[in-house]
PDB file of N, CA and C in Angstrom:
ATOM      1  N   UNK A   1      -0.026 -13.934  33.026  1.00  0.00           N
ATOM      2  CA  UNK A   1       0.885 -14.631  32.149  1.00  0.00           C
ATOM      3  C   UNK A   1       0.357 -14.658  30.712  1.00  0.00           C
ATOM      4  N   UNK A   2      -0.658 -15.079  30.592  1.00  0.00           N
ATOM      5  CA  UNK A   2      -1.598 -15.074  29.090  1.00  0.00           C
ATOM      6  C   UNK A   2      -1.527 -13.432  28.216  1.00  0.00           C
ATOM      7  N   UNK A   3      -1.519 -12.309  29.488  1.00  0.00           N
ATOM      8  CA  UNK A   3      -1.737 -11.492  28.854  1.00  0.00           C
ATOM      9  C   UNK A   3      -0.415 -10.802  28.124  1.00  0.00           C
ATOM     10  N   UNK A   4       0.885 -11.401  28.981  1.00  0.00           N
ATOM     11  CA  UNK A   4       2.456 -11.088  28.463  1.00  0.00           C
ATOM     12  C   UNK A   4       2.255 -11.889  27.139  1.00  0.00           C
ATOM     13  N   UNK A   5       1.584 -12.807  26.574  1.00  0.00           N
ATOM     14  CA  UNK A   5       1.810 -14.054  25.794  1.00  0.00           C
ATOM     15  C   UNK A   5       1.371 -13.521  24.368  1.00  0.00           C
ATOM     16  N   UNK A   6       0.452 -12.986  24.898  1.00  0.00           N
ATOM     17  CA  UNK A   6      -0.430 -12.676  23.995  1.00  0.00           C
ATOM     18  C   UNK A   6      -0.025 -10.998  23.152  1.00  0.00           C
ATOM     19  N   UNK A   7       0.684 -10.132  24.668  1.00  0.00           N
ATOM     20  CA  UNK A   7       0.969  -8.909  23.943  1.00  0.00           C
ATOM     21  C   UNK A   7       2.291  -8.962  23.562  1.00  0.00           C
ATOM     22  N   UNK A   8       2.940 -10.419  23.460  1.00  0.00           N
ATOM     23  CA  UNK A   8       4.161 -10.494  23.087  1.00  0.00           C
ATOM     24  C   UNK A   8       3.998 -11.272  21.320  1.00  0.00           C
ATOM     25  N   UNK A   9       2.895 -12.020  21.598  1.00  0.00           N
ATOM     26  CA  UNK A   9       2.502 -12.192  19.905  1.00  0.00           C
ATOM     27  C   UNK A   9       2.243 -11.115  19.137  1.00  0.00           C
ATOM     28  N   UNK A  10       1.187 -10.122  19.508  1.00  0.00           N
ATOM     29  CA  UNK A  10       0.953  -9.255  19.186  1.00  0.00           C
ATOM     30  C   UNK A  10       2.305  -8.131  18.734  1.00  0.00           C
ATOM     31  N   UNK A  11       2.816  -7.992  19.740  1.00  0.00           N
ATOM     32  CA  UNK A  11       4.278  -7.046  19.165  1.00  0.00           C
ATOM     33  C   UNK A  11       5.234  -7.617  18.098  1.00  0.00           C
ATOM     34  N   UNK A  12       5.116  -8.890  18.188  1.00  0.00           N
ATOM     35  CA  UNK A  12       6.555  -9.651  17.015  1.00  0.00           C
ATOM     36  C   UNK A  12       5.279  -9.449  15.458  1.00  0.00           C
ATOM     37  N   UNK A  13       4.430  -9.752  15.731  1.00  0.00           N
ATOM     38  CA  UNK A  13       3.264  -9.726  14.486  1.00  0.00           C
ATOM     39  C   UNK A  13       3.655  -8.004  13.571  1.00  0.00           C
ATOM     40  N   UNK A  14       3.396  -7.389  14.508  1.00  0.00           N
ATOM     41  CA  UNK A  14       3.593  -5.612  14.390  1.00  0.00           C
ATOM     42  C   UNK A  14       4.699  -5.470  13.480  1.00  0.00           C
ATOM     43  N   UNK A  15       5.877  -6.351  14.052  1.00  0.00           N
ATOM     44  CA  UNK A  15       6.857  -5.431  13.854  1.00  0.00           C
ATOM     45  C   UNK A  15       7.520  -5.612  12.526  1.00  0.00           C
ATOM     46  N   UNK A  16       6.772  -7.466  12.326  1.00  0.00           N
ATOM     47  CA  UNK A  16       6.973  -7.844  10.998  1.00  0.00           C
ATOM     48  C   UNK A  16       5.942  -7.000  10.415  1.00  0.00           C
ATOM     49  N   UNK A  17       4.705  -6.838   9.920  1.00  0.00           N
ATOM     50  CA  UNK A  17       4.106  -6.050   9.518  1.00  0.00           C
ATOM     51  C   UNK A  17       4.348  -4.749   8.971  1.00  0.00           C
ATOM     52  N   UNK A  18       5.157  -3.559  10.223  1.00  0.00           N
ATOM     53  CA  UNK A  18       5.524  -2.650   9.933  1.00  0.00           C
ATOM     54  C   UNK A  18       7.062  -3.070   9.094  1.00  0.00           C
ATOM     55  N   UNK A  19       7.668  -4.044   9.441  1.00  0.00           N
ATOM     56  CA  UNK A  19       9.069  -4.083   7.963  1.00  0.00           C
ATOM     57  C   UNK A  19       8.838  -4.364   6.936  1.00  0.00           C
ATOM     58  N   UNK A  20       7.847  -4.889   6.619  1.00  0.00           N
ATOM     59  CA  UNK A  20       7.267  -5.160   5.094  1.00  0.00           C
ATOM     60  C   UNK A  20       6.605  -4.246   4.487  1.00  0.00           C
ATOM     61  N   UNK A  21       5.985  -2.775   5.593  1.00  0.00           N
ATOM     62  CA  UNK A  21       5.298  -1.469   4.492  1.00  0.00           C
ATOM     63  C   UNK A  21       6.667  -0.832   3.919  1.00  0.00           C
ATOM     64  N   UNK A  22       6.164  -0.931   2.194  1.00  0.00           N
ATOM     65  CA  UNK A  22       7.166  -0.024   1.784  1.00  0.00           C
ATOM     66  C   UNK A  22       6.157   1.317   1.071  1.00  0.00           C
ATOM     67  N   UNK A  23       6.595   2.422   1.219  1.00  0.00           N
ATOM     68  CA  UNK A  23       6.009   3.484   0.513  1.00  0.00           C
ATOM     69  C   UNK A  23       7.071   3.739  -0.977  1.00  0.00           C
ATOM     70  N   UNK A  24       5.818   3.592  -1.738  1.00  0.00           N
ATOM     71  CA  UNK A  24       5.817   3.665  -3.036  1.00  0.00           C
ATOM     72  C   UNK A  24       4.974   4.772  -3.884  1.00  0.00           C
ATOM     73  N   UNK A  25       5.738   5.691  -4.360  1.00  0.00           N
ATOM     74  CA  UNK A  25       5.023   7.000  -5.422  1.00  0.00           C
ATOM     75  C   UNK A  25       4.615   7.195  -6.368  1.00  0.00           C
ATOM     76  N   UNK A  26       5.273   6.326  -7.301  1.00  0.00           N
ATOM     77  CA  UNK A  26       5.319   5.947  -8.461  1.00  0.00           C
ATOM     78  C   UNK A  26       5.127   4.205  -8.985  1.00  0.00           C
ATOM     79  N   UNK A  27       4.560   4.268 -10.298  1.00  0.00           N
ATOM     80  CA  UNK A  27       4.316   3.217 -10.688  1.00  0.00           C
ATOM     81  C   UNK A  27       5.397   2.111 -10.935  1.00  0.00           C
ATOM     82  N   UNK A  28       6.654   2.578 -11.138  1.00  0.00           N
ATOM     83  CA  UNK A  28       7.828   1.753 -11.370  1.00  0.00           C
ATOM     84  C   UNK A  28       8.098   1.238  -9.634  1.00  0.00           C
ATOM     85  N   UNK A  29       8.351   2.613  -8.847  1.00  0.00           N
ATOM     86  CA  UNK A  29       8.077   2.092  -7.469  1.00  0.00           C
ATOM     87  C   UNK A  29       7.474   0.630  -6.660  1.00  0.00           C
ATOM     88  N   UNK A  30       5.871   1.161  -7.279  1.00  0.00           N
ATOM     89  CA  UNK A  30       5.299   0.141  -6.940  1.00  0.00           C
ATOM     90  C   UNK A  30       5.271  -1.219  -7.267  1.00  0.00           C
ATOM     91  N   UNK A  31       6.184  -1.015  -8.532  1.00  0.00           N
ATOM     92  CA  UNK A  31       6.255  -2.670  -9.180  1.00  0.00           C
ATOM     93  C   UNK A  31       7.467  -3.172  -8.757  1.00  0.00           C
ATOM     94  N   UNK A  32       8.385  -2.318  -8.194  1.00  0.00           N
ATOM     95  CA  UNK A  32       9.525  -3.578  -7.592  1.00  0.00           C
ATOM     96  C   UNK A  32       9.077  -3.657  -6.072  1.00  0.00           C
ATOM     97  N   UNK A  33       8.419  -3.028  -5.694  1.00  0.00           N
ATOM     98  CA  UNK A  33       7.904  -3.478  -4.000  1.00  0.00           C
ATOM     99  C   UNK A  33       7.036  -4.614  -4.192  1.00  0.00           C
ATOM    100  N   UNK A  34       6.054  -4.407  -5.208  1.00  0.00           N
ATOM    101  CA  UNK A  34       5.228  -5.465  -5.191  1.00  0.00           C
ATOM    102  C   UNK A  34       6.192  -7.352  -5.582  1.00  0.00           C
ATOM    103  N   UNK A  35       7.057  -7.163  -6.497  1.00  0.00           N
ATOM    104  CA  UNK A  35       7.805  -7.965  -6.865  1.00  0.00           C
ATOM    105  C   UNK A  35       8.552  -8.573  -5.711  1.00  0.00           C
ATOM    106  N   UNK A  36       8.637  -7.787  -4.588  1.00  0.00           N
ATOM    107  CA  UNK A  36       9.741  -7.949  -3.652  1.00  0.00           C
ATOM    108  C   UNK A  36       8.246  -8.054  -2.488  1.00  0.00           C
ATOM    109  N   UNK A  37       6.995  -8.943  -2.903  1.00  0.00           N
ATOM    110  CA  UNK A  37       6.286  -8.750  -1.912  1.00  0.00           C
ATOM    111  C   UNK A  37       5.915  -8.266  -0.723  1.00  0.00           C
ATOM    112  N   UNK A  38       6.116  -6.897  -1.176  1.00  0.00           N
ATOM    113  CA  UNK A  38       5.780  -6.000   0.117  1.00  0.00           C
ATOM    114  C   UNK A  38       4.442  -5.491   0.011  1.00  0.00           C
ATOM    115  N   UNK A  39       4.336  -5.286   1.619  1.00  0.00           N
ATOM    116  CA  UNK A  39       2.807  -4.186   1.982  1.00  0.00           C
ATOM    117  C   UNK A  39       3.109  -3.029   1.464  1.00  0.00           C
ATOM    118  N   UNK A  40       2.157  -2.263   0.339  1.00  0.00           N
ATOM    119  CA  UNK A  40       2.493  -1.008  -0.408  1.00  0.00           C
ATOM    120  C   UNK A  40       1.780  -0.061   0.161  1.00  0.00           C
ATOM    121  N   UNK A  41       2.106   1.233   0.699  1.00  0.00           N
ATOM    122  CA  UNK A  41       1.254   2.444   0.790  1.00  0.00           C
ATOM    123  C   UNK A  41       1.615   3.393   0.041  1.00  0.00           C
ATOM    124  N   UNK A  42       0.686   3.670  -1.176  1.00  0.00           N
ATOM    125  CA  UNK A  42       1.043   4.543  -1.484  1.00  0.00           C
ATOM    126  C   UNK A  42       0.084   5.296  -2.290  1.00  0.00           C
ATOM    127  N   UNK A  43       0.148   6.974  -2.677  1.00  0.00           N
ATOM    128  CA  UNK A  43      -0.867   7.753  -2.790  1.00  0.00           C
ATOM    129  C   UNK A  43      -2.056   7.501  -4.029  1.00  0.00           C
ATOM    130  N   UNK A  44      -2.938   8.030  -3.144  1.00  0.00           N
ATOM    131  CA  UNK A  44      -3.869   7.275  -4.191  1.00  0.00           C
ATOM    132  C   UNK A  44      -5.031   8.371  -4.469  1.00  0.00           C
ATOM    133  N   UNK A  45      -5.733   8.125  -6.274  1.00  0.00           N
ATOM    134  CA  UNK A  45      -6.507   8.951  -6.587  1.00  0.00           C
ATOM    135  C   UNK A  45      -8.144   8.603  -6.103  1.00  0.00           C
ATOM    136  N   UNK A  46      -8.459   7.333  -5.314  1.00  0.00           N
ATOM    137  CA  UNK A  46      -9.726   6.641  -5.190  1.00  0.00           C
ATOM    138  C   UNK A  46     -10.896   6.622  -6.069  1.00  0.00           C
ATOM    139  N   UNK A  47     -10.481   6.573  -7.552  1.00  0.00           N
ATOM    140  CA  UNK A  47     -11.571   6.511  -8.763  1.00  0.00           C
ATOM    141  C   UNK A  47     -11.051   4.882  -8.890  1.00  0.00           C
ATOM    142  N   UNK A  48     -12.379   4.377  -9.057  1.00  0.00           N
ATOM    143  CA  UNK A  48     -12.798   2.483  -9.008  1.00  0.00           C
ATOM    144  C   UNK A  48     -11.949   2.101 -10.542  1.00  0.00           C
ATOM    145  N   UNK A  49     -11.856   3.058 -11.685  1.00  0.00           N
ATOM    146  CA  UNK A  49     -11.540   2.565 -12.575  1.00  0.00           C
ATOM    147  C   UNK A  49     -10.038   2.634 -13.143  1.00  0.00           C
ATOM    148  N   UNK A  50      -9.293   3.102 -11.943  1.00  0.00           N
ATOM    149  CA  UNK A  50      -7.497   3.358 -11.745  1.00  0.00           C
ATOM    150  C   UNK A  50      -7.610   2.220 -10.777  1.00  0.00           C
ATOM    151  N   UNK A  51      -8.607   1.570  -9.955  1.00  0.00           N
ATOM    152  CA  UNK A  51      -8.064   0.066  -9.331  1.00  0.00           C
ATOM    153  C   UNK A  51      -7.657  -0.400 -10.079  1.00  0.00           C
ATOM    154  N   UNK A  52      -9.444  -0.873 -10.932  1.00  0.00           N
ATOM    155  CA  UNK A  52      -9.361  -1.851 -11.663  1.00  0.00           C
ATOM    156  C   UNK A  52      -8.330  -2.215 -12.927  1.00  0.00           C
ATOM    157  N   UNK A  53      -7.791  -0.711 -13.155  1.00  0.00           N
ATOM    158  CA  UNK A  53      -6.251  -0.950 -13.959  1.00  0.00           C
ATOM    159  C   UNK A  53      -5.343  -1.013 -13.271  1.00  0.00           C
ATOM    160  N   UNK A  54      -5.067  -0.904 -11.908  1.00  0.00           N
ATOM    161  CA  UNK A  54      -3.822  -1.437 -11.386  1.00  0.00           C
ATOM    162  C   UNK A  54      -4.183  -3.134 -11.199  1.00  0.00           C
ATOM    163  N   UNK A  55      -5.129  -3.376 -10.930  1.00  0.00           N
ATOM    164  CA  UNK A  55      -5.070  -5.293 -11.126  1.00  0.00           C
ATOM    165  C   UNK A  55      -5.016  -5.950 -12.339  1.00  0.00           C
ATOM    166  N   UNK A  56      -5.583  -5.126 -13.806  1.00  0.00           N
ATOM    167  CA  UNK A  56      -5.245  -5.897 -14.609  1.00  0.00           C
ATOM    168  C   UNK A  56      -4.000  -5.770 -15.137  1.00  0.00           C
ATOM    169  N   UNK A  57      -3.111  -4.246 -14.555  1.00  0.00           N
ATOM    170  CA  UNK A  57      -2.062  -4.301 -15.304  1.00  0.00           C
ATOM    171  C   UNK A  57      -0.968  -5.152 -14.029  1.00  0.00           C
ATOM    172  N   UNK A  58      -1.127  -5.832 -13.107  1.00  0.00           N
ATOM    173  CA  UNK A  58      -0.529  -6.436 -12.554  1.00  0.00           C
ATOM    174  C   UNK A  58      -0.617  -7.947 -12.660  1.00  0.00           C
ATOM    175  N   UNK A  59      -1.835  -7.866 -13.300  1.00  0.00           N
ATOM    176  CA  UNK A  59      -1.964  -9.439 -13.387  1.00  0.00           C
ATOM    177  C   UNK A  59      -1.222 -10.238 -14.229  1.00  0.00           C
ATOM    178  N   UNK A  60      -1.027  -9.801 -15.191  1.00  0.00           N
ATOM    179  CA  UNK A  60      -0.117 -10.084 -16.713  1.00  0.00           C
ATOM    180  C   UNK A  60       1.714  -9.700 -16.020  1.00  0.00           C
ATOM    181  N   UNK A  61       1.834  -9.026 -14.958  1.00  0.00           N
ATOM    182  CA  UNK A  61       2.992  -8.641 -15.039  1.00  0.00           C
ATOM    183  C   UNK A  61       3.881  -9.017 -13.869  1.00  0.00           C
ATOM    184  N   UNK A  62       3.037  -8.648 -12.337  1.00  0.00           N
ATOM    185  CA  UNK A  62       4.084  -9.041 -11.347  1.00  0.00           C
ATOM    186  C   UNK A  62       2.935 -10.323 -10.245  1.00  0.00           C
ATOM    187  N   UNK A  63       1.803 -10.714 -11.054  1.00  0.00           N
ATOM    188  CA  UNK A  63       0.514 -11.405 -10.095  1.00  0.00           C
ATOM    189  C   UNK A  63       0.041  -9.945  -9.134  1.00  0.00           C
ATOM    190  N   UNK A  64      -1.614 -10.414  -9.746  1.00  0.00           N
ATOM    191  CA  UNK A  64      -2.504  -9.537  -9.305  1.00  0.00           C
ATOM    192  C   UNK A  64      -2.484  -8.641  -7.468  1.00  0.00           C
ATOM    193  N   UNK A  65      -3.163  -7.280  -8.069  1.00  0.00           N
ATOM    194  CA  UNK A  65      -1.732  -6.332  -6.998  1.00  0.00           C
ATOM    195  C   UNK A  65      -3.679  -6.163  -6.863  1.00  0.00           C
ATOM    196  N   UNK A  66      -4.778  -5.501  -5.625  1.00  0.00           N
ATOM    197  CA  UNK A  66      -5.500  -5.243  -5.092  1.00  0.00           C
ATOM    198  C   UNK A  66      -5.337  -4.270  -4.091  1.00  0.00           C
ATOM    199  N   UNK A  67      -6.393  -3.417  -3.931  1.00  0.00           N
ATOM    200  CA  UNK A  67      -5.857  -2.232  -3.278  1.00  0.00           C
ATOM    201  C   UNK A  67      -6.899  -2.825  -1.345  1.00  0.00           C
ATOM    202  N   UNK A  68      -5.891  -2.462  -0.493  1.00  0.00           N
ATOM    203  CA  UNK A  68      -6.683  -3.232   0.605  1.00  0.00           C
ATOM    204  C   UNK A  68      -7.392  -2.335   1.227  1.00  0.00           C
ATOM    205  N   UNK A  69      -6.667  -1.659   1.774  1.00  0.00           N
ATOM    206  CA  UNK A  69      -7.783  -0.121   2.590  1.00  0.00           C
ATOM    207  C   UNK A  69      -6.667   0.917   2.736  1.00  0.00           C
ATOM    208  N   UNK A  70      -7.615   1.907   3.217  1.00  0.00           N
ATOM    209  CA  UNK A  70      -6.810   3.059   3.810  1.00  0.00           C
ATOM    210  C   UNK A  70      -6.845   3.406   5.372  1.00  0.00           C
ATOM    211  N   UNK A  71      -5.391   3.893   5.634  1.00  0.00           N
ATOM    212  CA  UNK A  71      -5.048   3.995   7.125  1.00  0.00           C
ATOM    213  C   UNK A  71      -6.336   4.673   7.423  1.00  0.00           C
ATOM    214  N   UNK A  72      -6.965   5.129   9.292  1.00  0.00           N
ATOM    215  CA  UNK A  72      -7.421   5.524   9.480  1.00  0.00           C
ATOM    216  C   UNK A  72      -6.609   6.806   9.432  1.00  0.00           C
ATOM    217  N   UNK A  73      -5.729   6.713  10.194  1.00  0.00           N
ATOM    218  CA  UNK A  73      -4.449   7.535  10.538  1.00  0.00           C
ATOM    219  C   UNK A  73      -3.515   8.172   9.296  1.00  0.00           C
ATOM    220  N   UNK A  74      -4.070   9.246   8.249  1.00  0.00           N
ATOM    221  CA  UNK A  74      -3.343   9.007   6.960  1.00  0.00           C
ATOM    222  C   UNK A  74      -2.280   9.702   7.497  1.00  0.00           C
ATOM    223  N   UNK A  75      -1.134   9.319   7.119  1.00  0.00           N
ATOM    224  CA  UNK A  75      -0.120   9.781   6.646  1.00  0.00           C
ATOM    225  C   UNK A  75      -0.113  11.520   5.916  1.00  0.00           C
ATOM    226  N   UNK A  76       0.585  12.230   6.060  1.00  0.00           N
ATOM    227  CA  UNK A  76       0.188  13.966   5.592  1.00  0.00           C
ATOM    228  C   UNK A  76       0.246  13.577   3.929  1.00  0.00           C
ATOM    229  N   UNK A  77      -0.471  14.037   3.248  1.00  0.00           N
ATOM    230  CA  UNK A  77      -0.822  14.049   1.718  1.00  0.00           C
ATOM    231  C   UNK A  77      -0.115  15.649   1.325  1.00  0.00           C
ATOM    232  N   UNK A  78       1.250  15.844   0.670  1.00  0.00           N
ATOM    233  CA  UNK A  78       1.455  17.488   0.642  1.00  0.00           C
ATOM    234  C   UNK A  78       0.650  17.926  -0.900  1.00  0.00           C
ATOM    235  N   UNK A  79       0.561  18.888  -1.192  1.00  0.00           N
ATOM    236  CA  UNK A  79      -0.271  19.348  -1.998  1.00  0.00           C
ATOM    237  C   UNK A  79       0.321  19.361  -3.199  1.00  0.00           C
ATOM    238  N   UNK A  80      -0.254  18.667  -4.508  1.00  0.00           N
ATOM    239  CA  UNK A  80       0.551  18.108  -5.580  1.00  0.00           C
ATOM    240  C   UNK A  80       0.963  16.881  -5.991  1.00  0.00           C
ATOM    241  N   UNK A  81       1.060  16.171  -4.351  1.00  0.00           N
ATOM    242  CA  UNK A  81       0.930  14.746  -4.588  1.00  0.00           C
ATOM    243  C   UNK A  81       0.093  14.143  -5.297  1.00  0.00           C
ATOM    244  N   UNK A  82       0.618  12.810  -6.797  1.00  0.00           N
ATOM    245  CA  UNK A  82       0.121  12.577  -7.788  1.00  0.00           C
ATOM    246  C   UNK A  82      -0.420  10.780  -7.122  1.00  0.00           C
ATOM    247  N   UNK A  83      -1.744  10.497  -7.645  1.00  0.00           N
ATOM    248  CA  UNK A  83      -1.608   8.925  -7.790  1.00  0.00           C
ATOM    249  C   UNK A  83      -0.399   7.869  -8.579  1.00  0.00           C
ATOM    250  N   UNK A  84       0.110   7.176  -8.004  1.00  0.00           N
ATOM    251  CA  UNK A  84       1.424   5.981  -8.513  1.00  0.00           C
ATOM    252  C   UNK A  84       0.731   5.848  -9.260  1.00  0.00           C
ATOM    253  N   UNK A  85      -0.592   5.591  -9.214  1.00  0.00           N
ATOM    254  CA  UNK A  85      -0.933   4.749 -10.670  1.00  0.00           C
ATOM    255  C   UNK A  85      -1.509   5.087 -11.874  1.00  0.00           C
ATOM    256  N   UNK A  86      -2.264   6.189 -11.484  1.00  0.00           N
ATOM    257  CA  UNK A  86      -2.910   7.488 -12.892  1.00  0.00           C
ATOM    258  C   UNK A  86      -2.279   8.577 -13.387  1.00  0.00           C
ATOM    259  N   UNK A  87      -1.455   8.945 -12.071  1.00  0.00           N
ATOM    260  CA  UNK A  87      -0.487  10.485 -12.522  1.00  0.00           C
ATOM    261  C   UNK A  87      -1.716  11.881 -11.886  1.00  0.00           C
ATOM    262  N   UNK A  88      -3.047  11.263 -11.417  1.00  0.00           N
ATOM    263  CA  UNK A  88      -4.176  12.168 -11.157  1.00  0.00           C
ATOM    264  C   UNK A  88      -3.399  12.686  -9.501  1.00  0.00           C
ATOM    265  N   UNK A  89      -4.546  13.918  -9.544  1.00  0.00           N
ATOM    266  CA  UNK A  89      -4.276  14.551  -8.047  1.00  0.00           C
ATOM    267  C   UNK A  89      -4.661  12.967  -7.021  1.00  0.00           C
ATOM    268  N   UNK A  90      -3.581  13.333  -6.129  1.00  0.00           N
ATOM    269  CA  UNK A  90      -4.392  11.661  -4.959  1.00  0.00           C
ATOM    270  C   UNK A  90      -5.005  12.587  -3.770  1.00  0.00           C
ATOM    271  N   UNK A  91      -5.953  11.875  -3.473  1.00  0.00           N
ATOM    272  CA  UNK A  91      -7.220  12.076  -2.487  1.00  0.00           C
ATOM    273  C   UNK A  91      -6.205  11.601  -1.006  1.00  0.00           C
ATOM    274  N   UNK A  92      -5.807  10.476  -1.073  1.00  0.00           N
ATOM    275  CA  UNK A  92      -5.437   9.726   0.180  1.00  0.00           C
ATOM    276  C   UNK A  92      -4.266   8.864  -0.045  1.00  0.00           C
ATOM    277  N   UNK A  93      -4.357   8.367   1.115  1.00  0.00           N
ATOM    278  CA  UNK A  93      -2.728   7.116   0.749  1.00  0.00           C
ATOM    279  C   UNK A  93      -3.922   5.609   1.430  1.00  0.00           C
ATOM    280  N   UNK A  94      -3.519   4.799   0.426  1.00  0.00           N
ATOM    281  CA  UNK A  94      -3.979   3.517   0.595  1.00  0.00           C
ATOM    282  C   UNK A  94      -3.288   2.095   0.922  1.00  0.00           C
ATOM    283  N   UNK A  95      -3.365   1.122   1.121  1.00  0.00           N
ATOM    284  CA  UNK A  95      -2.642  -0.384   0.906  1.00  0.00           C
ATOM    285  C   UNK A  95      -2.733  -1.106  -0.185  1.00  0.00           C
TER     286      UNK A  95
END
């Protein structure tokens, strides 16, 4: 019984979770998802100093945006894909 209870928390948790990722490409993108508080994935260049300008330029604008991790499981990256937030080649897709 505990274990229906438990994998039934677990699934309603999920499913909200998965309706709140929105994929976002672009920087305009990302600022009405973020506005519309959603979980963001979207491609990323992983240089520390394109974070640290996506938090300060969020802080002044929609409250401070932080990058959380990256899937283990990425998502396919096609070749050309730009960072939302530098315009640089992206390495990966992040949160």
């Amino acid at each position: 019984m505990f274990d229906r209870i438990q994998q039934n928390l677990f699934d309603v948790a999920k499913q909200k979770r998965d309706a709140s990722i929105q994929v976002s490409r672009t920087w305009d993108e990302f600022a009405v998802a973020l506005s519309n508080k959603k979980l963001i994935l979207a491609p990323w260049c992983d240089e520390p100093e394109v974070e640290e300008d996506v938090t300060s330029r969020t802080k002044s604008e929609i409250g401070a945006a932080k990058l959380l991790c990256s899937p283990f499981d990425q998502p396919e990256l096609c070749e050309g894909t730009l960072c939302f937030a530098s315009g640089k080649p992206a390495k990966k897709w992040t949160y």
